[in-house]
C-alpha atoms as a PDB file:
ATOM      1  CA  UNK A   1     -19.250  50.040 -74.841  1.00  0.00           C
ATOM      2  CA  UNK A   2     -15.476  50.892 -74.883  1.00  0.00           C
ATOM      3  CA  UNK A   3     -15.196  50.654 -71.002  1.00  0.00           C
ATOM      4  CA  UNK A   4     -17.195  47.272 -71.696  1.00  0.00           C
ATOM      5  CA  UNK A   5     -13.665  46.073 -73.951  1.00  0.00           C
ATOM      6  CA  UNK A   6     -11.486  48.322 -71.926  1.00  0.00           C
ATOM      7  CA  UNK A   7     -12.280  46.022 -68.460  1.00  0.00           C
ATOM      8  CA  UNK A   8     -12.456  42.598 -71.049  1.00  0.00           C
ATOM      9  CA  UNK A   9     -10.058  43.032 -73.410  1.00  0.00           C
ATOM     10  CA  UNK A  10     -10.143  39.157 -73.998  1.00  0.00           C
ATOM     11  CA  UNK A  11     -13.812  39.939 -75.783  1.00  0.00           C
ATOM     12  CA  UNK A  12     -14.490  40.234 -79.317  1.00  0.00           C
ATOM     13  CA  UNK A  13     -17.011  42.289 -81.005  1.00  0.00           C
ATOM     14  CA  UNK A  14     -19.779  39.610 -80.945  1.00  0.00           C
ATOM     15  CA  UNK A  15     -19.509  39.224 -76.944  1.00  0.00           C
ATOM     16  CA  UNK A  16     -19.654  42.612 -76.413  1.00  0.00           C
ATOM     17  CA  UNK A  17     -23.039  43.069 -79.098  1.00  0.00           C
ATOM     18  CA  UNK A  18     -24.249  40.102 -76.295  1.00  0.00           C
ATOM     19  CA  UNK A  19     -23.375  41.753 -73.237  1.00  0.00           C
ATOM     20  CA  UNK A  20     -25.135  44.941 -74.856  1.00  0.00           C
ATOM     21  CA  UNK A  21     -28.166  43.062 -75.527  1.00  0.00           C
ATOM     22  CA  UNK A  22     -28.383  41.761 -72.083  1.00  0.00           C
ATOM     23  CA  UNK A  23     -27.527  44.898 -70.811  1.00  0.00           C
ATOM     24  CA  UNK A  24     -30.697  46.114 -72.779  1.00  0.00           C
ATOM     25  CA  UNK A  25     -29.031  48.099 -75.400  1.00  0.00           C
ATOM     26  CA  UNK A  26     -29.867  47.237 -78.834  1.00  0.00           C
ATOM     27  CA  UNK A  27     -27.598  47.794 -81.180  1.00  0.00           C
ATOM     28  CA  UNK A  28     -26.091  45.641 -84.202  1.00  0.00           C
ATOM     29  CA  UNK A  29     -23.014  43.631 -84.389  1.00  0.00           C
ATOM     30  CA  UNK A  30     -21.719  45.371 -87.084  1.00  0.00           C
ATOM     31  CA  UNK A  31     -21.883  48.853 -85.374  1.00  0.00           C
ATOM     32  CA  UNK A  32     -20.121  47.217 -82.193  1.00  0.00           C
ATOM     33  CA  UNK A  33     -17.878  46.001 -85.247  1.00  0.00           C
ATOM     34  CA  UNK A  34     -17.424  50.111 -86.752  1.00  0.00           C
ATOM     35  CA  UNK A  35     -17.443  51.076 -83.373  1.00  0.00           C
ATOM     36  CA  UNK A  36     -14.296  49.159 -82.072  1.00  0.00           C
ATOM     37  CA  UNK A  37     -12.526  49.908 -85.556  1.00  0.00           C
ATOM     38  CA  UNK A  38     -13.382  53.555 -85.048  1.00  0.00           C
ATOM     39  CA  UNK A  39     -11.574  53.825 -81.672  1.00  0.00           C
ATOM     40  CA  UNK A  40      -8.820  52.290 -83.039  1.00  0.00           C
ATOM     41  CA  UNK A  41      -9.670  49.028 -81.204  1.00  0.00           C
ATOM     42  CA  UNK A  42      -9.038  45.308 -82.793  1.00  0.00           C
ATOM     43  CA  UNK A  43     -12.743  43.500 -82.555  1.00  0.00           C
ATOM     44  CA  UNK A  44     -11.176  40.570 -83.280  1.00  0.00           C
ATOM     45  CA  UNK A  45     -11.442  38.071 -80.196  1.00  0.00           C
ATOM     46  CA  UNK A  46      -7.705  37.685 -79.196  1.00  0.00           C
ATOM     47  CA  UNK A  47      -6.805  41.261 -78.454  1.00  0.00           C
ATOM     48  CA  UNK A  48      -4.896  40.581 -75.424  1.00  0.00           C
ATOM     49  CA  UNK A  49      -4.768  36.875 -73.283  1.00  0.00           C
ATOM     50  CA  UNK A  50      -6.017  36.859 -70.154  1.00  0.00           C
ATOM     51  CA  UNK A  51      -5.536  34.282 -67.302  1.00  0.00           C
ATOM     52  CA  UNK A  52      -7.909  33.448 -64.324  1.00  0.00           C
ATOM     53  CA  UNK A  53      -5.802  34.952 -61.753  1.00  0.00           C
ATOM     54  CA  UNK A  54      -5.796  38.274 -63.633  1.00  0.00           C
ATOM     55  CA  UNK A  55      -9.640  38.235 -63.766  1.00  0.00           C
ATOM     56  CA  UNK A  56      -9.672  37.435 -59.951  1.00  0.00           C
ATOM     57  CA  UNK A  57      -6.775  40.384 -59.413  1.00  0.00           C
ATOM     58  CA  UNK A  58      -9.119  42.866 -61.332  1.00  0.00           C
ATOM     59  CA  UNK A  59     -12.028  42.009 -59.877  1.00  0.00           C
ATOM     60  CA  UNK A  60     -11.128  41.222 -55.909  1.00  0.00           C
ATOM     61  CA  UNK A  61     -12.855  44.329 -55.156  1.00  0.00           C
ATOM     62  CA  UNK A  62     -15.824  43.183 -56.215  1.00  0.00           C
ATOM     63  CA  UNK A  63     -15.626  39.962 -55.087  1.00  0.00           C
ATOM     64  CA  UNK A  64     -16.886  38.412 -51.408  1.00  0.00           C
ATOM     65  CA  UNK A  65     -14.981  35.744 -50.883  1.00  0.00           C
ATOM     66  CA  UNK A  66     -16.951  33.574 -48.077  1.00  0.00           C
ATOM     67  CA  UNK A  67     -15.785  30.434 -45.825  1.00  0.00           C
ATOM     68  CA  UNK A  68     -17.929  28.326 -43.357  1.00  0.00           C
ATOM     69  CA  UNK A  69     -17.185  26.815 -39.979  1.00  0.00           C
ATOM     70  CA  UNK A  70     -20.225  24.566 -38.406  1.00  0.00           C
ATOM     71  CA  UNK A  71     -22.199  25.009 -34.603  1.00  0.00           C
ATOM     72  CA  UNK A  72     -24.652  23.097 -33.021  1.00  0.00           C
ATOM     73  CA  UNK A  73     -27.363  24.664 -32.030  1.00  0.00           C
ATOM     74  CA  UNK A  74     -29.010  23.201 -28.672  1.00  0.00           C
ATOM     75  CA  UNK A  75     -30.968  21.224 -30.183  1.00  0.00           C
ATOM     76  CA  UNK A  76     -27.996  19.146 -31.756  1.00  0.00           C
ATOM     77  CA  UNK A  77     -28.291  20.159 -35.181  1.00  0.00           C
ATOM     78  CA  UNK A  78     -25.543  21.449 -36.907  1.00  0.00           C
ATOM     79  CA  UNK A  79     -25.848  24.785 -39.034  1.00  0.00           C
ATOM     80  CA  UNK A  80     -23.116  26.403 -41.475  1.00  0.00           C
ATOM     81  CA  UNK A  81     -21.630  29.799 -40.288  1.00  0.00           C
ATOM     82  CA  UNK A  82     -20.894  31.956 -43.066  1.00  0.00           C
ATOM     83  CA  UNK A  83     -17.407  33.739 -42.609  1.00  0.00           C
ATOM     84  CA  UNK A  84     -16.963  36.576 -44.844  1.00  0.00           C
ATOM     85  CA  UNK A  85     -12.698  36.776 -46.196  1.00  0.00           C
ATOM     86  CA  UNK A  86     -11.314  39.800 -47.558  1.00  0.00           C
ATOM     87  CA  UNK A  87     -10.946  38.969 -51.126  1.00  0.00           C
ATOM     88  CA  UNK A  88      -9.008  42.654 -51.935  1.00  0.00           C
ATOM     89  CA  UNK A  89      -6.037  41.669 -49.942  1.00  0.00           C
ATOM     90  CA  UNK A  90      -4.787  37.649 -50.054  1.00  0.00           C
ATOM     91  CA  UNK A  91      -8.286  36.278 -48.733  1.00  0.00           C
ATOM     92  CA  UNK A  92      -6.625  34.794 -45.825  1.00  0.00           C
ATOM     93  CA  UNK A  93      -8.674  36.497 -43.029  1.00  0.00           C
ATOM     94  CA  UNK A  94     -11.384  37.536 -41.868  1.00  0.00           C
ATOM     95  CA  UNK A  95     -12.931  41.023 -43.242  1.00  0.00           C
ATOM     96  CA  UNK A  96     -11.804  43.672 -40.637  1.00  0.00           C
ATOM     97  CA  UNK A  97     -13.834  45.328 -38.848  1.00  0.00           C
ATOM     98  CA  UNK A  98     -14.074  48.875 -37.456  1.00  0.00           C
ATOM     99  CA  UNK A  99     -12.233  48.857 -34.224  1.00  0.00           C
ATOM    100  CA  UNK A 100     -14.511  51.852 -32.611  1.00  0.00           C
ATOM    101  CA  UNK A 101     -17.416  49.808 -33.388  1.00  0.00           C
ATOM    102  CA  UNK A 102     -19.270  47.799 -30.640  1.00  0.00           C
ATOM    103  CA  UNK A 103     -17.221  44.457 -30.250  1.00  0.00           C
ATOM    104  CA  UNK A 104     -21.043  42.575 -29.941  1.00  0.00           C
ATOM    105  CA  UNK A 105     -21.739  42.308 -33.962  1.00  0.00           C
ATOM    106  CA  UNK A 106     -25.564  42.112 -32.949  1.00  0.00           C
ATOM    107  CA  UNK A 107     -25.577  44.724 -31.396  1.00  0.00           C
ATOM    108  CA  UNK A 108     -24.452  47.755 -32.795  1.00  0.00           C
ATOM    109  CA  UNK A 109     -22.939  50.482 -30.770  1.00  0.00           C
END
């Protein structure tokens, strides 16, 4: 549970008593509540602010970041490609792969 608010510190008791319960722990709100106070931690909700790219910074890891190009197949139709990016770094290329490896991705070598 304190890892749970140590990763979110934007959460408040009552989210992390919901993550908990989806998470399959039962427990009550007001022991997330003693908890928290226990440890020292605030359970109210605006411990720290958080912003988007912050959550996207700790998370990029994580995170598959995907973009698509289209081909036609000989038939004419046209099909999506997916491109996986390498959210960890900026996201601007491709993910890199193992230069030993066999340069035929179908085929490994």
């Amino acid at each position: 549970m304190l890892r749970l608010v140590r990763e979110n510190p934007q959460w408040g008791y009552r989210r992390v008593h919901g993550e908990l319960l989806v998470l399959g722990v039962k427990v009550a709100a007001s022991t997330v509540w003693e908890i928290l106070r226990e440890a020292g931690i605030d359970p109210a909700p605006n411990r720290a602010a958080s912003t988007w790219s912050d959550f996207l910074r700790s998370q990029a890891e994580a995170l598959l970041a995907c973009d698509f190009f289209e081909t036609v197949t000989l038939t004419g139709r046209f099909e999506p490609q997916p491109v996986p990016l390498d959210a960890a770094s900026d996201g601007a290329g491709p993910l890199h792969r193992d230069p030993a490896a066999s340069p035929d991705p179908c085929r490994p070598g």
